[in-house]
Structures are given as structure tokens and as C-alpha cells.
PDB file of N, CA and C in Angstrom:
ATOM      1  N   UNK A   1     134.695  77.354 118.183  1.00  0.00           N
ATOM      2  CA  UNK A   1     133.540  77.671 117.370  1.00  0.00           C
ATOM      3  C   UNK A   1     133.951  77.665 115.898  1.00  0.00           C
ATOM      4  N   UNK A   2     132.869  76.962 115.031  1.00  0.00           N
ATOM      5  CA  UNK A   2     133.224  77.096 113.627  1.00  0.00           C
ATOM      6  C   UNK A   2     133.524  79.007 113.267  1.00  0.00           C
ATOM      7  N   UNK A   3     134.617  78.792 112.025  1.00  0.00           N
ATOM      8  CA  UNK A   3     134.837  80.170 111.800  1.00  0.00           C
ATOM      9  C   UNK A   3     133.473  80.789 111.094  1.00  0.00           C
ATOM     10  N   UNK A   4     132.727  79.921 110.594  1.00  0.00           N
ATOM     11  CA  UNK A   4     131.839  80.189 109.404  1.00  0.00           C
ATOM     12  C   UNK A   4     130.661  81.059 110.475  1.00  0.00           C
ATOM     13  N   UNK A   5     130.399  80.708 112.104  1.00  0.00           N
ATOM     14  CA  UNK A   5     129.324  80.560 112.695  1.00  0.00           C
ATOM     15  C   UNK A   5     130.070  81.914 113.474  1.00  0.00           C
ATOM     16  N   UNK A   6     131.479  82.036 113.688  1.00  0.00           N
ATOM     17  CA  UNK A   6     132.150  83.502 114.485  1.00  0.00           C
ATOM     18  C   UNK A   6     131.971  84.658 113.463  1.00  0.00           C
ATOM     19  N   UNK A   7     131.636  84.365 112.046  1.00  0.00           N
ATOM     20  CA  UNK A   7     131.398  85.466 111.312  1.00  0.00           C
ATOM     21  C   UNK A   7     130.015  85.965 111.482  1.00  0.00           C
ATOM     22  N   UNK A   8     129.046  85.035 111.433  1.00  0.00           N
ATOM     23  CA  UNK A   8     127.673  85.375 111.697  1.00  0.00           C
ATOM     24  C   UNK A   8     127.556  85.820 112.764  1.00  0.00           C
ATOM     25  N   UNK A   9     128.020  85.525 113.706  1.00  0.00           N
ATOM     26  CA  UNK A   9     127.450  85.966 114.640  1.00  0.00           C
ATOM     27  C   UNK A   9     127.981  87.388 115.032  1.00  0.00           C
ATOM     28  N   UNK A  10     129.503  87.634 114.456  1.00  0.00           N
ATOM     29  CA  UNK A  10     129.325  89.020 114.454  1.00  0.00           C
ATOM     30  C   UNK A  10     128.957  90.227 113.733  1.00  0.00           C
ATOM     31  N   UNK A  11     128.373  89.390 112.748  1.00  0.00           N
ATOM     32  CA  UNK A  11     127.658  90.145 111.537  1.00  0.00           C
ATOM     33  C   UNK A  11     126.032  90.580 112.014  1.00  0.00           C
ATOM     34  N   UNK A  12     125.882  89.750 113.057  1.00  0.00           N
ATOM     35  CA  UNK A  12     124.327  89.815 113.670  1.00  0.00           C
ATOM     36  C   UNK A  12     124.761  90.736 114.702  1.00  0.00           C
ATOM     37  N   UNK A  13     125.755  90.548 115.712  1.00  0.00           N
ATOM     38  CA  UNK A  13     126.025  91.603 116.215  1.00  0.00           C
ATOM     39  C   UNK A  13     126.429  93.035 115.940  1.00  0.00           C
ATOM     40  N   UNK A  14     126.841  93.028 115.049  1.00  0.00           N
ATOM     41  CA  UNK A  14     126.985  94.312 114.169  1.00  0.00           C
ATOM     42  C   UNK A  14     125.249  95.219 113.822  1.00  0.00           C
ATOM     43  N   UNK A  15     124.738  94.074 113.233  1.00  0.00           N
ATOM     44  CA  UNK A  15     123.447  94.577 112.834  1.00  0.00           C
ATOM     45  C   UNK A  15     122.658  94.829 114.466  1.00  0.00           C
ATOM     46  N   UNK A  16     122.796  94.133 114.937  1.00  0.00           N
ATOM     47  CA  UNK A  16     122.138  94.578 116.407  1.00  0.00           C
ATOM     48  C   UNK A  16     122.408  95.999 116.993  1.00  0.00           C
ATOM     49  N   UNK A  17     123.659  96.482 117.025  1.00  0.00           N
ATOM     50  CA  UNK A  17     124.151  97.710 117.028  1.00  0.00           C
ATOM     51  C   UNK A  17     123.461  98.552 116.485  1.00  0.00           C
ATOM     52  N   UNK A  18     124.093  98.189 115.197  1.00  0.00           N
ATOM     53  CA  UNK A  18     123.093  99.332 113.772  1.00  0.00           C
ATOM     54  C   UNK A  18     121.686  99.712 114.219  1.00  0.00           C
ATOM     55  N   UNK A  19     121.060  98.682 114.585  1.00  0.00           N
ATOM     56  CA  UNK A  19     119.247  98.837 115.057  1.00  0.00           C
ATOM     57  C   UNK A  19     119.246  99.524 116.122  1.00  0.00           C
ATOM     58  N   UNK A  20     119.781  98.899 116.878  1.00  0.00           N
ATOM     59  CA  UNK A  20     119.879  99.970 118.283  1.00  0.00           C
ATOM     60  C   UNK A  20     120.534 101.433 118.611  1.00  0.00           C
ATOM     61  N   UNK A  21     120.972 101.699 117.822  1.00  0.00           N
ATOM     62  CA  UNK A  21     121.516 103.359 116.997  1.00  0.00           C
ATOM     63  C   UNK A  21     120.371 103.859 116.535  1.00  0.00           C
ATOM     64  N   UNK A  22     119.876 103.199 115.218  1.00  0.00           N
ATOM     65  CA  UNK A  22     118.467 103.759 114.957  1.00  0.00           C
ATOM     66  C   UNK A  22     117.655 104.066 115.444  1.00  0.00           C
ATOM     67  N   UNK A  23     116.884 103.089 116.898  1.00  0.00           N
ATOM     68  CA  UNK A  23     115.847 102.808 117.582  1.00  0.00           C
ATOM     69  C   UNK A  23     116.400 104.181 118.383  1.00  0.00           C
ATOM     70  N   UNK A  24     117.354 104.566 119.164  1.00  0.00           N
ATOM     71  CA  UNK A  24     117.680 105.535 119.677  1.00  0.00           C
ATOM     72  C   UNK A  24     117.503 107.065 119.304  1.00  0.00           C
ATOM     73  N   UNK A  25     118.052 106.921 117.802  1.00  0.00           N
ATOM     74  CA  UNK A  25     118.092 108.382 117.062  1.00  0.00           C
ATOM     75  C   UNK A  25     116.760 108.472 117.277  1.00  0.00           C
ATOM     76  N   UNK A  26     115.757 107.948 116.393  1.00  0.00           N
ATOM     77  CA  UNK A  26     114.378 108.107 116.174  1.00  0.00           C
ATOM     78  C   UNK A  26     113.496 108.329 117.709  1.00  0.00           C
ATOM     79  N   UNK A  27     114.028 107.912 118.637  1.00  0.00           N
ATOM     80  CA  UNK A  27     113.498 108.376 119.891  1.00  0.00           C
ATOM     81  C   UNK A  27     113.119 109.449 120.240  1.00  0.00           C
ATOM     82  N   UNK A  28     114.535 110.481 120.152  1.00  0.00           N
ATOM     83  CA  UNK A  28     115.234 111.413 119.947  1.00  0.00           C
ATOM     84  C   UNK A  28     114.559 111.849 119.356  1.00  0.00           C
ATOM     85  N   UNK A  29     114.318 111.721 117.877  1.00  0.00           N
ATOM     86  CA  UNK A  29     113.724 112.634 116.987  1.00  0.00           C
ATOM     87  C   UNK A  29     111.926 112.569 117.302  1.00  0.00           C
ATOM     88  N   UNK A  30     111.818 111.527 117.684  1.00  0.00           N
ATOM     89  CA  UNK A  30     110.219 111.402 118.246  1.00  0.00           C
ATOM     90  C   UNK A  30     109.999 112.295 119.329  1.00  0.00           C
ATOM     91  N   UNK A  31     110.542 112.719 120.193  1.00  0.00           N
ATOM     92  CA  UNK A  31     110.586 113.360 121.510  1.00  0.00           C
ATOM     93  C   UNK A  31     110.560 114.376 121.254  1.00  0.00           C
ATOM     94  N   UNK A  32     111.370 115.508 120.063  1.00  0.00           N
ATOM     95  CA  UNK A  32     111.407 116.116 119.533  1.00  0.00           C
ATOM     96  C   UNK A  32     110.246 116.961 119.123  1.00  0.00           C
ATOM     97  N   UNK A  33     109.821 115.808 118.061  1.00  0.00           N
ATOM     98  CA  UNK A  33     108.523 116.059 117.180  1.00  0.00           C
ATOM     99  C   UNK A  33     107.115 116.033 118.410  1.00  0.00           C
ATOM    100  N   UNK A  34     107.439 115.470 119.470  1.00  0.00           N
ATOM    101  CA  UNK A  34     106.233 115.388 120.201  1.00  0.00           C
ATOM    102  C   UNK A  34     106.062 117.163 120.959  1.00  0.00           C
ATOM    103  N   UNK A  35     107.555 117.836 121.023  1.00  0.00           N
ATOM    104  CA  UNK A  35     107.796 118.745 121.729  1.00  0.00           C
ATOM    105  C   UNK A  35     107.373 119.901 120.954  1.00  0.00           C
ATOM    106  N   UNK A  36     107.736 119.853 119.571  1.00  0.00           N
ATOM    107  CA  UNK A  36     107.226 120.517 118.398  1.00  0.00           C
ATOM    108  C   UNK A  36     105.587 120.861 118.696  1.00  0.00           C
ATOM    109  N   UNK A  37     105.151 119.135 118.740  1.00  0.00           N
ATOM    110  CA  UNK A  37     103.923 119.524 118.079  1.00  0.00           C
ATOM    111  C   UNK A  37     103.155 120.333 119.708  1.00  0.00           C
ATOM    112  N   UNK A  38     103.848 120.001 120.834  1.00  0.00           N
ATOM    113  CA  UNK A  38     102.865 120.334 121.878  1.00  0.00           C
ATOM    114  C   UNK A  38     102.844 122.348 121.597  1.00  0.00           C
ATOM    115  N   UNK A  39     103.596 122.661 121.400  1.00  0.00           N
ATOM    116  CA  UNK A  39     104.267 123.729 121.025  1.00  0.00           C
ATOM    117  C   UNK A  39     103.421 124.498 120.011  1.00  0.00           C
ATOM    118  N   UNK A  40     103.145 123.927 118.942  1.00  0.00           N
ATOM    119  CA  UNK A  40     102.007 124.811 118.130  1.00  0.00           C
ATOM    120  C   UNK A  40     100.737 123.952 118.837  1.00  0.00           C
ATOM    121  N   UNK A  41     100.130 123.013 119.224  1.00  0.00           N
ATOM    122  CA  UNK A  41      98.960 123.357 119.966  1.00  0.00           C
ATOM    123  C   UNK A  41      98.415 124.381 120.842  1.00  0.00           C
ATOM    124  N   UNK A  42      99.811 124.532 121.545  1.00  0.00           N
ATOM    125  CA  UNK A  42      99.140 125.381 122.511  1.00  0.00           C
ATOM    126  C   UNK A  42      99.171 126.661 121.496  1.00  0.00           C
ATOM    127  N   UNK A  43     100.161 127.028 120.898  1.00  0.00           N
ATOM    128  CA  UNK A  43      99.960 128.191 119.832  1.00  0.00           C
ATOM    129  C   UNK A  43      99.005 127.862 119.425  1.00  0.00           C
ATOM    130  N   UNK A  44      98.176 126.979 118.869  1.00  0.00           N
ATOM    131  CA  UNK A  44      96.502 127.309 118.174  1.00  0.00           C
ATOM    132  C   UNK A  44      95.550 127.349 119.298  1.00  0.00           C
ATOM    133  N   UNK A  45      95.750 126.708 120.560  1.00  0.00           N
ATOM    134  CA  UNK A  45      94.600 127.083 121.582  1.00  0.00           C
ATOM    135  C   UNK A  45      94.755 128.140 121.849  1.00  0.00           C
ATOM    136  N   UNK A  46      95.973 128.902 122.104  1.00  0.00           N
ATOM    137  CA  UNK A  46      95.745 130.464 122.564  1.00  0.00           C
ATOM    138  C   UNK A  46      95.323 131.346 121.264  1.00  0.00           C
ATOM    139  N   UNK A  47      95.227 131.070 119.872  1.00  0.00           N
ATOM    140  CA  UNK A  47      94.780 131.747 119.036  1.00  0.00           C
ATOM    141  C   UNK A  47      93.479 131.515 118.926  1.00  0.00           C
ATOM    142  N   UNK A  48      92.905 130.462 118.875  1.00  0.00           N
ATOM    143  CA  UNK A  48      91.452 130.062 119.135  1.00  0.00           C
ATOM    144  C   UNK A  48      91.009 130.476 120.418  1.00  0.00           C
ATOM    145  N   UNK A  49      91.392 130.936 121.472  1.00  0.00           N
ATOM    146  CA  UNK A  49      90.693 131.637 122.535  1.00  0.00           C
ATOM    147  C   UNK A  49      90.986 133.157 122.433  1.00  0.00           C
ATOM    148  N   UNK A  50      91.674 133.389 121.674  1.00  0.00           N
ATOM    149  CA  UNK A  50      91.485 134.993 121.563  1.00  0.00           C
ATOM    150  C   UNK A  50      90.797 135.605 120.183  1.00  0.00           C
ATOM    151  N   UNK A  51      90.602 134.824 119.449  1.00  0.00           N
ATOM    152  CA  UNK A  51      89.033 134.457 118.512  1.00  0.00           C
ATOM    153  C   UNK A  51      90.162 135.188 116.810  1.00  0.00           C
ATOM    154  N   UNK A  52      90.952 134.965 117.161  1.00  0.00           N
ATOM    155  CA  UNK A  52      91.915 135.213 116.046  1.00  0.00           C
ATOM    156  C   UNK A  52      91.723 134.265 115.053  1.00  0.00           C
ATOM    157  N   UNK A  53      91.349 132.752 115.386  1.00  0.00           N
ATOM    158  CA  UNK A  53      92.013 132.008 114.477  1.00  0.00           C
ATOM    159  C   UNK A  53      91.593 132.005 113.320  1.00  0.00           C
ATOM    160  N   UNK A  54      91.438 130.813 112.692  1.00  0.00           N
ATOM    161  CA  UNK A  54      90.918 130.591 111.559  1.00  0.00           C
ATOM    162  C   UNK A  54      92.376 131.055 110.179  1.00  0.00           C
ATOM    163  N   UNK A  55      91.938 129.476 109.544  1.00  0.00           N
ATOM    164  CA  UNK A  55      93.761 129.566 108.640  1.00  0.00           C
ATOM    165  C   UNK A  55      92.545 129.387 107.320  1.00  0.00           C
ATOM    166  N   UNK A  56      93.046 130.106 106.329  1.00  0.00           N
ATOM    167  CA  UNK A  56      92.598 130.197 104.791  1.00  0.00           C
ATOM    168  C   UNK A  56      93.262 128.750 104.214  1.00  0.00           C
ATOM    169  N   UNK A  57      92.333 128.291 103.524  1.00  0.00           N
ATOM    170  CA  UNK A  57      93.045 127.144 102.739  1.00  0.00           C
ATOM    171  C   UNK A  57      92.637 127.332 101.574  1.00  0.00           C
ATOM    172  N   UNK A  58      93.694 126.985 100.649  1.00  0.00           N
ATOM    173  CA  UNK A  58      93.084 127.162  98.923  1.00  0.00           C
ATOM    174  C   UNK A  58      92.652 128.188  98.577  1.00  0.00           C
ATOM    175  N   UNK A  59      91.810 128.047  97.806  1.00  0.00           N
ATOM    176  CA  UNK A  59      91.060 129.250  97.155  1.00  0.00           C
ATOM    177  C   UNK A  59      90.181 129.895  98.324  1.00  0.00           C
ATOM    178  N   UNK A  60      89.880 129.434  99.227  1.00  0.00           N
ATOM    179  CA  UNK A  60      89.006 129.935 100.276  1.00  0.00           C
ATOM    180  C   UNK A  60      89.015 131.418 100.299  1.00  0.00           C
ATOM    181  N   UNK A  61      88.291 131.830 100.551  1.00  0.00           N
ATOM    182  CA  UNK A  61      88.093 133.653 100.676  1.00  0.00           C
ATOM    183  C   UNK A  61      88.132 134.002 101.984  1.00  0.00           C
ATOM    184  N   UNK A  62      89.173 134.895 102.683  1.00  0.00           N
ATOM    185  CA  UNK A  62      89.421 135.409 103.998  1.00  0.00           C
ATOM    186  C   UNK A  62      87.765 135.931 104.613  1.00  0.00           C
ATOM    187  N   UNK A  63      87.679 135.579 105.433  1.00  0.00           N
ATOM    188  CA  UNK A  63      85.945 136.624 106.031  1.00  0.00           C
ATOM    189  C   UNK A  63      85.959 137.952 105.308  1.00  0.00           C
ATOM    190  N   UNK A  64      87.040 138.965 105.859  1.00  0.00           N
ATOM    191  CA  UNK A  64      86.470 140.111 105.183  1.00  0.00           C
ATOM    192  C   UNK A  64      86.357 140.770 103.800  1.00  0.00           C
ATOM    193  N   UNK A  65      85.806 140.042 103.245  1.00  0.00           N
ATOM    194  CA  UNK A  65      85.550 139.969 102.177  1.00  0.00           C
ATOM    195  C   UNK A  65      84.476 140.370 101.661  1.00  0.00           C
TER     196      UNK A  65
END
């Protein structure tokens, strides 16, 4: 094989690696974040069924007011 064409190609293989490290981490971190978020849902459905909820935003004025 040309030397010019054994460099590329392990330069592509290299980068193939690299991506597939990434694609992995971010999995990981997706799986994560999915676990997170199921996690405060159910924390806001059980606050919304026990009639607690309701979050102030901004200037908004709390009810008892």
C-alpha cells in the first residue's frame, strides 16, 4: 500500500475512534439526563397532586398576597 494512503487511513481510523468515544460518552450522559429528568417529573406530579404546586416566576406575586 502507498505510504501516503497507510497514513490516511489511519488518520480516519483514529478519527473513527475519537467519534465513537463521543457517540458513547453522550449516551451515557443522555441516559443520565433522561433519568434526571424522569426524576423531577414525577417530583412535580406528586406536587401537583397534593395541590402544593405552583413555582413564582419573575416579578409574579406568590397567591398569598
Amino acid at each position: 500500500m502507498d505510504r501516503n494512503v497507510e497514513e490516511r487511513l489511519a488518520h480516519l481510523e483514529r478519527s473513527v475512534d475519537d467519534l465513537s468515544d463521543t457517540v458513547a460518552r453522550q449516551d451515557r450522559e443522555i441516559e443520565e439526563l433522561k433519568r434526571r429528568l424522569a426524576v423531577l417529573v414525577e417530583r412535580e406530579r406528586e406536587r401537583a397532586s397534593e395541590g402544593s404546586g405552583g413555582v413564582v416566576l419573575g416579578d409574579e406575586r406568590p397567591p398569598h398576597y
